[in-house]
C-alpha atoms as a PDB file:
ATOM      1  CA  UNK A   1     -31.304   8.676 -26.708  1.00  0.00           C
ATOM      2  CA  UNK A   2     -29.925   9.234 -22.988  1.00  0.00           C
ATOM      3  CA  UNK A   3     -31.041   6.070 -21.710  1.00  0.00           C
ATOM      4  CA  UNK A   4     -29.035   4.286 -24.999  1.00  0.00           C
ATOM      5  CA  UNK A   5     -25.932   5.971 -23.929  1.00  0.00           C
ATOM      6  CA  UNK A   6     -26.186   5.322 -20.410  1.00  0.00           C
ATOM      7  CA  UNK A   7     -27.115   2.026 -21.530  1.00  0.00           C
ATOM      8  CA  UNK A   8     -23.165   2.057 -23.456  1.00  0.00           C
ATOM      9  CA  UNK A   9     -21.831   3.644 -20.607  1.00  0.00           C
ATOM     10  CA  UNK A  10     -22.904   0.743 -17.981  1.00  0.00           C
ATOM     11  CA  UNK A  11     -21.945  -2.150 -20.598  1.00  0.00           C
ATOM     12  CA  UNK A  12     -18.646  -0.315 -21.569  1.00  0.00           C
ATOM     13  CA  UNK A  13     -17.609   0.681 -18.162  1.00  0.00           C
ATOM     14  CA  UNK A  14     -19.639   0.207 -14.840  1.00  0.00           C
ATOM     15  CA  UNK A  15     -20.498  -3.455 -15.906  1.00  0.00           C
ATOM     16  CA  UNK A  16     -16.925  -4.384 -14.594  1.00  0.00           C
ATOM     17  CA  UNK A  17     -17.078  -3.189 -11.360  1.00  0.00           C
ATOM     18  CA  UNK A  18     -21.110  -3.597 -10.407  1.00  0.00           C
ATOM     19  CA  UNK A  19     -21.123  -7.232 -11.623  1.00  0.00           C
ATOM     20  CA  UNK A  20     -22.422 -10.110  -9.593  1.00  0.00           C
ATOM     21  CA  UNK A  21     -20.322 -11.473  -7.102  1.00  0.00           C
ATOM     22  CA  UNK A  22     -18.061 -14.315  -8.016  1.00  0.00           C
ATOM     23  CA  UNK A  23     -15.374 -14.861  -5.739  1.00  0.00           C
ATOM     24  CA  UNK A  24     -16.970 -15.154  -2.509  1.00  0.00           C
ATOM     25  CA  UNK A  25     -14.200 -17.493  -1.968  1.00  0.00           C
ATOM     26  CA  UNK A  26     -11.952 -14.621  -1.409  1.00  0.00           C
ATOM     27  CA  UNK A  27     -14.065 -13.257   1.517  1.00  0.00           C
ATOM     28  CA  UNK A  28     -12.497 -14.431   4.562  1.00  0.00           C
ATOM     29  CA  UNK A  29      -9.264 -13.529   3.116  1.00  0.00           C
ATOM     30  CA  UNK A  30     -10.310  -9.684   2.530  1.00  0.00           C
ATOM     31  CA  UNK A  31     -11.455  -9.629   6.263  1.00  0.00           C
ATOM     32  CA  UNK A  32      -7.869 -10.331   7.424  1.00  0.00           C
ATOM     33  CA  UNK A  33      -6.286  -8.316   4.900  1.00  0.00           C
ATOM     34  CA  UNK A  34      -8.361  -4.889   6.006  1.00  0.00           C
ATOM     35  CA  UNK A  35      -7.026  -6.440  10.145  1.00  0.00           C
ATOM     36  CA  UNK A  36      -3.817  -6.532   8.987  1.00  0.00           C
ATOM     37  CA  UNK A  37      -3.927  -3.131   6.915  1.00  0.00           C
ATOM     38  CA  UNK A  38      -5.281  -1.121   9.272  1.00  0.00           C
ATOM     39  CA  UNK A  39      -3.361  -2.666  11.702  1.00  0.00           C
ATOM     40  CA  UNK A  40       0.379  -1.925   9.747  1.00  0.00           C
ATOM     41  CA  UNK A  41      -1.409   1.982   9.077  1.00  0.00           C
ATOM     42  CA  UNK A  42      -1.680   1.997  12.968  1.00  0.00           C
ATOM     43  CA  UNK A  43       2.198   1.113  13.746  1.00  0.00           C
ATOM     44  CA  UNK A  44       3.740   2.716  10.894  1.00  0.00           C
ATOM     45  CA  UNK A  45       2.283   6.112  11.590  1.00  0.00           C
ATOM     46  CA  UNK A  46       2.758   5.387  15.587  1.00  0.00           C
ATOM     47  CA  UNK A  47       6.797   5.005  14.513  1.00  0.00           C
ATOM     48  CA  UNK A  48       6.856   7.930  12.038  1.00  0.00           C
ATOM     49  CA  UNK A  49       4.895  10.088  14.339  1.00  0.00           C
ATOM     50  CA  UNK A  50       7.435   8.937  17.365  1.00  0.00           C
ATOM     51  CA  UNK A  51      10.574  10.334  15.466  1.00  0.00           C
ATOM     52  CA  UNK A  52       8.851  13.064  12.679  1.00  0.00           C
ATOM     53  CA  UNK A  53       6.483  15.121  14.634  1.00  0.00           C
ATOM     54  CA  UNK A  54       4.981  16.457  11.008  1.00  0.00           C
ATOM     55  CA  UNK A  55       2.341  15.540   9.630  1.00  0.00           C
ATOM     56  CA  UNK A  56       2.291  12.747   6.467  1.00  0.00           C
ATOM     57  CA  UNK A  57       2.460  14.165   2.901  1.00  0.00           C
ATOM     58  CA  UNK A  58       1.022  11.814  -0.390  1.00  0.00           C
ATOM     59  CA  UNK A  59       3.797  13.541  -1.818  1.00  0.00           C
ATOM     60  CA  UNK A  60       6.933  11.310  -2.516  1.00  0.00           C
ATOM     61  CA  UNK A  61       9.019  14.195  -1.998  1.00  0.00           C
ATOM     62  CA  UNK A  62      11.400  14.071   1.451  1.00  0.00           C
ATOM     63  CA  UNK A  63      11.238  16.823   4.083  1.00  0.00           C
ATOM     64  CA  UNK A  64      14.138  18.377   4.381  1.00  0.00           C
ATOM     65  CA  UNK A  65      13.693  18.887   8.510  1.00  0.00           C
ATOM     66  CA  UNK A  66      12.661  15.333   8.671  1.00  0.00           C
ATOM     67  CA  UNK A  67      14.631  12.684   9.734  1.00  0.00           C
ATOM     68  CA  UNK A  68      14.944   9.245   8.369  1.00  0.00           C
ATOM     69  CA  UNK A  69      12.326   6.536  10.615  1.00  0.00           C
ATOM     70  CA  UNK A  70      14.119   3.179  10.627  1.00  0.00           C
ATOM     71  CA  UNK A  71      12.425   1.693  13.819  1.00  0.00           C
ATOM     72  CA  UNK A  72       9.583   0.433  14.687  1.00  0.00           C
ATOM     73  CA  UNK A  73       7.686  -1.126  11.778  1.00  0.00           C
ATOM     74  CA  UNK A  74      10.280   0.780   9.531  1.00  0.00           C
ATOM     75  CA  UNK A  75      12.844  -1.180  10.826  1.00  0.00           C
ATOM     76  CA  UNK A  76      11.215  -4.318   8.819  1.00  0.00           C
ATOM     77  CA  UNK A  77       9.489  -2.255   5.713  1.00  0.00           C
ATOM     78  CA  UNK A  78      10.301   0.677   3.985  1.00  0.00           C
ATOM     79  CA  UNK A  79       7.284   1.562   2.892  1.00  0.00           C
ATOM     80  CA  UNK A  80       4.867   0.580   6.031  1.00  0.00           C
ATOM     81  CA  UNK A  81       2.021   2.774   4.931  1.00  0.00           C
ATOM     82  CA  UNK A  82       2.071   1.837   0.832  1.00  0.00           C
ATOM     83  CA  UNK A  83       1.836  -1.536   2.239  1.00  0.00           C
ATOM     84  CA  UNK A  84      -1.121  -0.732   4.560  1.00  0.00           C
ATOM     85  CA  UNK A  85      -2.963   0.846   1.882  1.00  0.00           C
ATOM     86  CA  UNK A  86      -2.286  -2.074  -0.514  1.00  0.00           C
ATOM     87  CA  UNK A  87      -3.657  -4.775   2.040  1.00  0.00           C
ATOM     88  CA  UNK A  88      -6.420  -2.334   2.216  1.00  0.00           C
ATOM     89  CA  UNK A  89      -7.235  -2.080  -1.426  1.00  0.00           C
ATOM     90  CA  UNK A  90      -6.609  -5.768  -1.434  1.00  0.00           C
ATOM     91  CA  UNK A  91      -8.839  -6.812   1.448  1.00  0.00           C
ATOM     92  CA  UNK A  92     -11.620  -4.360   0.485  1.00  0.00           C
ATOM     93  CA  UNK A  93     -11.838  -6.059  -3.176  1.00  0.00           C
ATOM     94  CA  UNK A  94     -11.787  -9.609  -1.735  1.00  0.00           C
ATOM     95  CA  UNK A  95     -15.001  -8.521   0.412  1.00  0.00           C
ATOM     96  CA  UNK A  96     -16.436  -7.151  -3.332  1.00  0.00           C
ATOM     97  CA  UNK A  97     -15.755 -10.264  -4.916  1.00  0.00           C
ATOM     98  CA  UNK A  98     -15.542  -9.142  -8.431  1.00  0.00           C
ATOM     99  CA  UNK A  99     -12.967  -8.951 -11.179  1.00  0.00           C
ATOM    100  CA  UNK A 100     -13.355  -4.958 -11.523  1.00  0.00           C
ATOM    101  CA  UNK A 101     -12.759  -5.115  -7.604  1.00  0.00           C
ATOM    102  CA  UNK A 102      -9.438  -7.155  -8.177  1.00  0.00           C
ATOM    103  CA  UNK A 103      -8.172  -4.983 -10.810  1.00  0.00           C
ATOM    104  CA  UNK A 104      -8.344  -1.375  -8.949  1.00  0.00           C
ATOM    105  CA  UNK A 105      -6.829  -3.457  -6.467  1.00  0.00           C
ATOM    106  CA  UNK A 106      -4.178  -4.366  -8.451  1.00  0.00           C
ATOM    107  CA  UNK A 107      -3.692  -0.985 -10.307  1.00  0.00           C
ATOM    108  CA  UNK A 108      -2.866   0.127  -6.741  1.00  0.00           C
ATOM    109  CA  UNK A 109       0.277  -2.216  -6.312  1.00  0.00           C
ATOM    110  CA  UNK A 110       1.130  -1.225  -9.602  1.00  0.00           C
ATOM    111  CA  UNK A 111       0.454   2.820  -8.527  1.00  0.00           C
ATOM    112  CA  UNK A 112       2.189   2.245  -4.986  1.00  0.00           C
ATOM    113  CA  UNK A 113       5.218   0.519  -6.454  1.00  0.00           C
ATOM    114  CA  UNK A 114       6.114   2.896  -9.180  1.00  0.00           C
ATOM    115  CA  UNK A 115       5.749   5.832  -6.425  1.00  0.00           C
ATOM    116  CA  UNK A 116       8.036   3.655  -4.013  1.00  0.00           C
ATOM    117  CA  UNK A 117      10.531   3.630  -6.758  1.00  0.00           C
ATOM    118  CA  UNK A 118      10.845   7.591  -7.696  1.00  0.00           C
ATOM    119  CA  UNK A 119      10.666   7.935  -3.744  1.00  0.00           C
ATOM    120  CA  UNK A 120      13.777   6.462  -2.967  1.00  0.00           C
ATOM    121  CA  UNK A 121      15.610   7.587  -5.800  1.00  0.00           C
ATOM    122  CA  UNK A 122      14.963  10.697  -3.905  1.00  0.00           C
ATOM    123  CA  UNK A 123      15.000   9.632  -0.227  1.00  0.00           C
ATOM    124  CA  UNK A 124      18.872   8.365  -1.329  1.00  0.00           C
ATOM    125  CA  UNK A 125      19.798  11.890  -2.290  1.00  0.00           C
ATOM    126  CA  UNK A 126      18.950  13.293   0.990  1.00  0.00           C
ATOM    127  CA  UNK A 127      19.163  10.779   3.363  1.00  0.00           C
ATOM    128  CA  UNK A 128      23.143   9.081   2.210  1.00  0.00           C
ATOM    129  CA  UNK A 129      22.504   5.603   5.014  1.00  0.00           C
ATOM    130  CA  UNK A 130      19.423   5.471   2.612  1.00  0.00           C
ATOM    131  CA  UNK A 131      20.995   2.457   0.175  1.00  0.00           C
ATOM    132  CA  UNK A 132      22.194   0.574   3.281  1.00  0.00           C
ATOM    133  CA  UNK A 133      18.802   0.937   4.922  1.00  0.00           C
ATOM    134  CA  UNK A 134      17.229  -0.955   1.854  1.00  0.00           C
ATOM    135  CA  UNK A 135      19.689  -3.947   1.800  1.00  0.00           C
ATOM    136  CA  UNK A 136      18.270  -4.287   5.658  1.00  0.00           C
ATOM    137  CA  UNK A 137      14.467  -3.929   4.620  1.00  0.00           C
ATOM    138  CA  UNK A 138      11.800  -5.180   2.001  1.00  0.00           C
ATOM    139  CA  UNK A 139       9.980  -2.608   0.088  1.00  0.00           C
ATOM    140  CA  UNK A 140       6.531  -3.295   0.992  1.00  0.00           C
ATOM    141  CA  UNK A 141       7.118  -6.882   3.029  1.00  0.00           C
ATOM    142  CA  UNK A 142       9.778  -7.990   5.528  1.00  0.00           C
ATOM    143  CA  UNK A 143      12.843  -9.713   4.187  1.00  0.00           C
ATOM    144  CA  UNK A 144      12.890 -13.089   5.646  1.00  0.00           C
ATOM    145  CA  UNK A 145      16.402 -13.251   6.599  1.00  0.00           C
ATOM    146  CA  UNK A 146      15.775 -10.181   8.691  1.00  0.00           C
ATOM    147  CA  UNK A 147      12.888 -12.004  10.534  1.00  0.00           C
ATOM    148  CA  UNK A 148      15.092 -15.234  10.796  1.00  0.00           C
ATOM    149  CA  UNK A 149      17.767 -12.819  12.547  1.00  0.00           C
ATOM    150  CA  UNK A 150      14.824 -11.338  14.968  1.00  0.00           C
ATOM    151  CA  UNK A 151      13.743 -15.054  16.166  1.00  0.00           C
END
């Protein structure tokens, strides 16, 4: 009886994310993506740590004593770290190779974005140069007429 529902379990559930590799294809691409995520993680918390000597909170909600970072990697992207951790998610399921692989990966732009969007409803109450600061910036890449101004 417990092996018949673990049996269930694995074909309902695990089967997804434990199948055989597929997209080996993908590989080299998941290599540069974890280089570039880590990478982005780096200089986005070297920038917010150079202006905001607090520590990082998960949650979307602003500091109050904190001050708005707009240099530095923030000075491209709004959302430097989201981005990091989606290139991470990304790269990490490329290396997996399989389609339960892509789609946490995916779930995470999906989870990133929505919290980037209730963030900065709230980042424009408290910080008012907020809604100018986005016409500058992309949300989780560069805008390219900002890096066609920096050339």
């Amino acid at each position: 009886m417990v092996r018949e529902i673990i049996e269930i379990i694995y074909v309902l559930f695990l089967s997804t994310f434990v199948e055989k590799v597929k997209y080996t294809i993908l590989r080299p691409y998941g290599y540069l993506f974890l280089i570039f995520g880590l990478t982005l993680f780096i200089l986005a918390n070297m920038a917010h740590g150079s202006t905001n000597k607090l520590k990082l909170s998960a949650s979307p909600r602003p500091n109050s004593s904190a001050r708005l970072v707009t240099h530095g990697v923030y000075s491209y992207i709004r959302h430097p770290i989201y981005s990091s951790f989606i290139l991470i998610s990304f790269g990490t399921a490329f290396l997996i190779g399989t389609l339960g692989s892509i789609a946490v990966a995916a779930a995470s732009l999906i989870f990133y974005y929505s919290k980037s969007i209730y963030e900065e409803k709230l980042l424009t109450q408290v910080y008012p140069d907020y809604n100018l600061y986005k016409v500058r910036t992309g949300r989780f890449t560069p805008k390219m007429l900002k890096i066609k101004e920096s050339l």
